[in-house]
N, C-alpha and C. Protein backbone atom coordinates (compact mmCIF):
# COMPACT_ATOMS: atom_id res chain seq x y z
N UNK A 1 -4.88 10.70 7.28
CA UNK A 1 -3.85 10.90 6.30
C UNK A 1 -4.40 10.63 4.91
N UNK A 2 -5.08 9.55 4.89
CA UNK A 2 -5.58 9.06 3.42
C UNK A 2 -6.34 10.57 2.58
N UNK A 3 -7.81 10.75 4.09
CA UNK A 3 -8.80 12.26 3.11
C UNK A 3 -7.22 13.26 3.00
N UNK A 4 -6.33 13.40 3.15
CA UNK A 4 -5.44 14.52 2.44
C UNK A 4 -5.46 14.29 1.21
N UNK A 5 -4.55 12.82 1.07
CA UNK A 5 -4.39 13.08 0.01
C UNK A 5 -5.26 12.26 -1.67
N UNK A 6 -6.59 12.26 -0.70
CA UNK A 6 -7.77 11.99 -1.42
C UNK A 6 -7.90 12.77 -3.07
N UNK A 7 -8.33 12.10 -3.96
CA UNK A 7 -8.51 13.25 -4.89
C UNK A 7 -6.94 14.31 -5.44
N UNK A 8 -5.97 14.30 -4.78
CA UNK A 8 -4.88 14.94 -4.84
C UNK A 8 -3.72 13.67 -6.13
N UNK A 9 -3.85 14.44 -6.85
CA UNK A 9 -3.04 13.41 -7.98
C UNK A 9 -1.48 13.79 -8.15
N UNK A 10 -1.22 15.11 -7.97
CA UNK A 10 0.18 15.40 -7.64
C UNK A 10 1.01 14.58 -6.38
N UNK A 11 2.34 14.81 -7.08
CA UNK A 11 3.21 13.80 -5.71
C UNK A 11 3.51 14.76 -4.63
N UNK A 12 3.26 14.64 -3.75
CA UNK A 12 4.00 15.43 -2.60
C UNK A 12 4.88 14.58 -1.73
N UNK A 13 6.20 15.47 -1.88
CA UNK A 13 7.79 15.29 -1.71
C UNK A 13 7.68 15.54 -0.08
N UNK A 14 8.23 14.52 0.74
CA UNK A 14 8.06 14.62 1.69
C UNK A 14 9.22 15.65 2.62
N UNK A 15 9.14 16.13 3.54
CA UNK A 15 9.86 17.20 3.89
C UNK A 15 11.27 16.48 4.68
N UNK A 16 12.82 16.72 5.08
CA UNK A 16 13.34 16.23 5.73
C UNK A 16 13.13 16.59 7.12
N UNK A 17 13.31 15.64 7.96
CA UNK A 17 12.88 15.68 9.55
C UNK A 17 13.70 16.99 9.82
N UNK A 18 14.59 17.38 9.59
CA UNK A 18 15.18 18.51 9.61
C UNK A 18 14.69 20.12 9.60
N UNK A 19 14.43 20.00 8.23
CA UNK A 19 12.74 20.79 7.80
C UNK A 19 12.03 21.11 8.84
N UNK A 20 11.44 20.11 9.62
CA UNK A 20 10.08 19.96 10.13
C UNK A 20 10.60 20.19 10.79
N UNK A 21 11.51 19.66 11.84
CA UNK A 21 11.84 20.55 13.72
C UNK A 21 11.99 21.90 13.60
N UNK A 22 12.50 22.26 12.47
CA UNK A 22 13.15 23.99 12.36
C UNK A 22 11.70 24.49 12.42
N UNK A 23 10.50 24.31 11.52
CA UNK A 23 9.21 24.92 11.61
C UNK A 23 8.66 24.26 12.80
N UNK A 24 8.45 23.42 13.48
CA UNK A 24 8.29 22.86 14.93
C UNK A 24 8.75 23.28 15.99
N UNK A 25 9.86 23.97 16.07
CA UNK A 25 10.93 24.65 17.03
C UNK A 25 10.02 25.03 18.26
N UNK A 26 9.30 25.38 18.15
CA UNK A 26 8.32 26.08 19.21
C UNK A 26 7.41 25.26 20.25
N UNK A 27 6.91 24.18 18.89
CA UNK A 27 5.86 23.43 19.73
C UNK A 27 6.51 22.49 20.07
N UNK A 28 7.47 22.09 19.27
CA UNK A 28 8.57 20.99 20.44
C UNK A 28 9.04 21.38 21.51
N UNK A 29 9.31 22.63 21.87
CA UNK A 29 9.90 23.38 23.06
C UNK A 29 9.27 23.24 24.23
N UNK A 30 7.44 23.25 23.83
CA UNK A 30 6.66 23.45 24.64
C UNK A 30 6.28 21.65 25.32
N UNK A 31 6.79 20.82 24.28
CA UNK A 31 6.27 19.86 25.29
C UNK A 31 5.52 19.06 24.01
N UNK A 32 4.99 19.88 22.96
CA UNK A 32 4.63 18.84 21.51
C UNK A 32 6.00 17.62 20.91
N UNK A 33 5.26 16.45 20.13
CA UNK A 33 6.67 15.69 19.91
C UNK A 33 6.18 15.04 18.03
N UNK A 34 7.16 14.75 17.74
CA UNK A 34 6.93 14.40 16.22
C UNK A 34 6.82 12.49 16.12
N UNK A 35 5.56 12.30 15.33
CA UNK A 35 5.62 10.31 15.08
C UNK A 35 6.19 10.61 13.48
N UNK A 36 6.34 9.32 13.51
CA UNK A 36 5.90 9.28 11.78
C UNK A 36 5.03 8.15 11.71
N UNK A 37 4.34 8.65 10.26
CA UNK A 37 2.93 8.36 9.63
C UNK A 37 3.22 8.08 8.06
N UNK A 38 3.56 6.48 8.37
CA UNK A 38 3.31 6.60 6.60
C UNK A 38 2.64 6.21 5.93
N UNK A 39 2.53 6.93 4.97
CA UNK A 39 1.49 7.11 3.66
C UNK A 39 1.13 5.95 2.58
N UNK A 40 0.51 4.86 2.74
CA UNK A 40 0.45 3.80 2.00
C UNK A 40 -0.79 4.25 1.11
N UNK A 41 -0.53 4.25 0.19
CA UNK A 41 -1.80 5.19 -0.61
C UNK A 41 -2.60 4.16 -1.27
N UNK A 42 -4.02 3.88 -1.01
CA UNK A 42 -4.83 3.20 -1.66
C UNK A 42 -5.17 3.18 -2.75
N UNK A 43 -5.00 2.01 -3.78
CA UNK A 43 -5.46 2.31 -5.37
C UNK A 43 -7.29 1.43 -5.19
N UNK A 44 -7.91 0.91 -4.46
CA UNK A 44 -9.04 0.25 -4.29
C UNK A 44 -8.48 -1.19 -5.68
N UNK A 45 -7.66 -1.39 -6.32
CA UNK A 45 -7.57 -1.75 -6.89
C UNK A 45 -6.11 -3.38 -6.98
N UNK A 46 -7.43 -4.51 -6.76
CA UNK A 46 -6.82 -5.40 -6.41
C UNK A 46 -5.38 -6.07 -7.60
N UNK A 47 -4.57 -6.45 -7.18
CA UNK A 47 -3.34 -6.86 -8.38
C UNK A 47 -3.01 -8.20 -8.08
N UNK A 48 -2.98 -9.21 -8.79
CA UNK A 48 -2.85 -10.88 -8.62
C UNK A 48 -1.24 -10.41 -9.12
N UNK A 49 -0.28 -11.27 -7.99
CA UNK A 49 0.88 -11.33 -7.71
C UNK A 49 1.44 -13.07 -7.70
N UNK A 50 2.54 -13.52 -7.27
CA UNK A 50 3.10 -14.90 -7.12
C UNK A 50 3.92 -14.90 -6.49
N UNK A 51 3.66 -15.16 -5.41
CA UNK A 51 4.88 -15.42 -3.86
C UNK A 51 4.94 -16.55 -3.36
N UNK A 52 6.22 -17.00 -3.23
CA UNK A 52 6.87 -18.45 -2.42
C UNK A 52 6.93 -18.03 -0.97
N UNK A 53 6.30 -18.71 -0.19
CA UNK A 53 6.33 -19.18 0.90
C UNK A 53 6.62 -20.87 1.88
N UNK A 54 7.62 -20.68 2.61
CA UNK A 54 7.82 -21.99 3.25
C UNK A 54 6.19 -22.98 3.00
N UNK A 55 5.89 -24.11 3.00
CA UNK A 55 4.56 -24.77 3.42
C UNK A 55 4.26 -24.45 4.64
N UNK A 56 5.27 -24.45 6.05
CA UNK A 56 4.75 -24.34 7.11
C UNK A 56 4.01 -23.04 7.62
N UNK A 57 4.63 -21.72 6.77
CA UNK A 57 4.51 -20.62 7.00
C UNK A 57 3.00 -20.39 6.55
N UNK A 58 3.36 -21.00 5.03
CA UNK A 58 1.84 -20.71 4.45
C UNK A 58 0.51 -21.32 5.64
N UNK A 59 0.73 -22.66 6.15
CA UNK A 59 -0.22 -23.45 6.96
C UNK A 59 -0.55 -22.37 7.91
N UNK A 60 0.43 -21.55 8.46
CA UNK A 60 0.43 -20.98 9.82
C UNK A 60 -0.65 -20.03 9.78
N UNK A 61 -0.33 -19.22 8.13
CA UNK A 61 -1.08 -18.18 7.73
C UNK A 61 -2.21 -18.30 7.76
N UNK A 62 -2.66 -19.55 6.69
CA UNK A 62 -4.16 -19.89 6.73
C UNK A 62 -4.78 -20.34 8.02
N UNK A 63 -4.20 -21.21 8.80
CA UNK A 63 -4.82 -20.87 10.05
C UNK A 63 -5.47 -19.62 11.14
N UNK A 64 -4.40 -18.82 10.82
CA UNK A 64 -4.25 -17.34 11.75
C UNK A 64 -5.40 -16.43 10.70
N UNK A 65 -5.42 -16.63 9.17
CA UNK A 65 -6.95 -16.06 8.37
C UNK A 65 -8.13 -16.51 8.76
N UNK A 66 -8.06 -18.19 8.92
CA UNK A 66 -9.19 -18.67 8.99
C UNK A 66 -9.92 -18.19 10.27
N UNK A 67 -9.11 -18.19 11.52
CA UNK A 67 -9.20 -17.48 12.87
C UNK A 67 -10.20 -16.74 12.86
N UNK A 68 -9.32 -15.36 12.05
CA UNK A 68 -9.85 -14.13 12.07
C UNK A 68 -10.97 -13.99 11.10
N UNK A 69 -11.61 -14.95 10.20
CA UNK A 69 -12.36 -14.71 9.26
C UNK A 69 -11.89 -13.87 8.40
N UNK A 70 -10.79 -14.47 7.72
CA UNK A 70 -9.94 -13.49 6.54
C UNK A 70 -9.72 -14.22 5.30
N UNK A 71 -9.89 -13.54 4.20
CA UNK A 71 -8.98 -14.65 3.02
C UNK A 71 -7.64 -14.54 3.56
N UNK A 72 -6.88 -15.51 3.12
CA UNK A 72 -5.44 -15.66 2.85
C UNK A 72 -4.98 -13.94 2.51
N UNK A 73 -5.23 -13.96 1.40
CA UNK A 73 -5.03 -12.07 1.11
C UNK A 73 -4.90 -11.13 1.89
N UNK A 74 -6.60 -11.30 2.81
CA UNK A 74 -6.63 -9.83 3.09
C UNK A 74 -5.68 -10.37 4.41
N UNK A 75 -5.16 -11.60 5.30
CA UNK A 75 -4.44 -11.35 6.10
C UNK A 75 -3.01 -11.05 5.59
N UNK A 76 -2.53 -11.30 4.61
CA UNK A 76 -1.47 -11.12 4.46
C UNK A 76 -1.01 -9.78 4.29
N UNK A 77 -2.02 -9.06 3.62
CA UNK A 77 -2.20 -7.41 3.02
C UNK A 77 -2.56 -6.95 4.73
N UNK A 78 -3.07 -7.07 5.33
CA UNK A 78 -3.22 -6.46 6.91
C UNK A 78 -1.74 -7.11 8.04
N UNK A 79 -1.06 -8.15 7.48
CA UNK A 79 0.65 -8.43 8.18
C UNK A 79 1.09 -7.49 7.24
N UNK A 80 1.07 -7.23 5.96
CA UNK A 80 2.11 -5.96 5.38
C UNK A 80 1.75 -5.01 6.11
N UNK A 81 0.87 -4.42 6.25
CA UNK A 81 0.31 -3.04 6.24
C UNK A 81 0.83 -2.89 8.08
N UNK A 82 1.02 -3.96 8.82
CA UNK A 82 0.79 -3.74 10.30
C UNK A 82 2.74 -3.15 10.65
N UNK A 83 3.31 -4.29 9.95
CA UNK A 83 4.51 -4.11 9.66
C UNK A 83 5.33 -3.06 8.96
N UNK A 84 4.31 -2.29 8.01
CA UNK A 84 5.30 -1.13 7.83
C UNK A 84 4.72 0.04 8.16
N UNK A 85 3.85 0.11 9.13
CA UNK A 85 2.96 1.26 9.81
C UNK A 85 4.13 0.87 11.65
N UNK A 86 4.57 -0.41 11.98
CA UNK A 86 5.20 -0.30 12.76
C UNK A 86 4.31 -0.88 13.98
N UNK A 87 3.13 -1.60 14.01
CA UNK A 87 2.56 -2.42 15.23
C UNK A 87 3.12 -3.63 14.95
């Protein structure tokens, strides 16, 4: 999904699911089925933010980074990303 819309600086308006079965009609018929895939678009470009978190939550976090060999960050940016991709 990302090489699409690599290099592509225009917005593209996403279609309604509606849309898409009517041009799908066929290959859904046959036994094809529709996910969704969403588009979290990479800027490579890190942004310092300020978020409250419980203490215990935070402890939990840094534990579950330290685990995995993660900053604090990148686990928190990989719980966003897992959570709105839907694992």
């Amino acid at each position: 999904m990302s090489l699409y819309f690599e290099g592509n600086d225009r917005v593209i308006e996403p279609s309604s699911i509606e849309t898409i079965r009517d041009l799908a009609k066929e290959d859904l018929a046959n036994g094809a089925f529709l996910i969704l895939v969403p588009h979290i678009a990479a800027s490579n470009t890190p942004t310092r933010i300020n978020i409250s978190l419980d203490s215990g939550i935070l402890a939990a976090v840094d534990t579950a980074a330290s685990a995995r060999k993660l900053t604090r960050s990148a686990f928190l940016a990989q719980a966003a990303r897992n959570e709105i991709v839907g694992r």
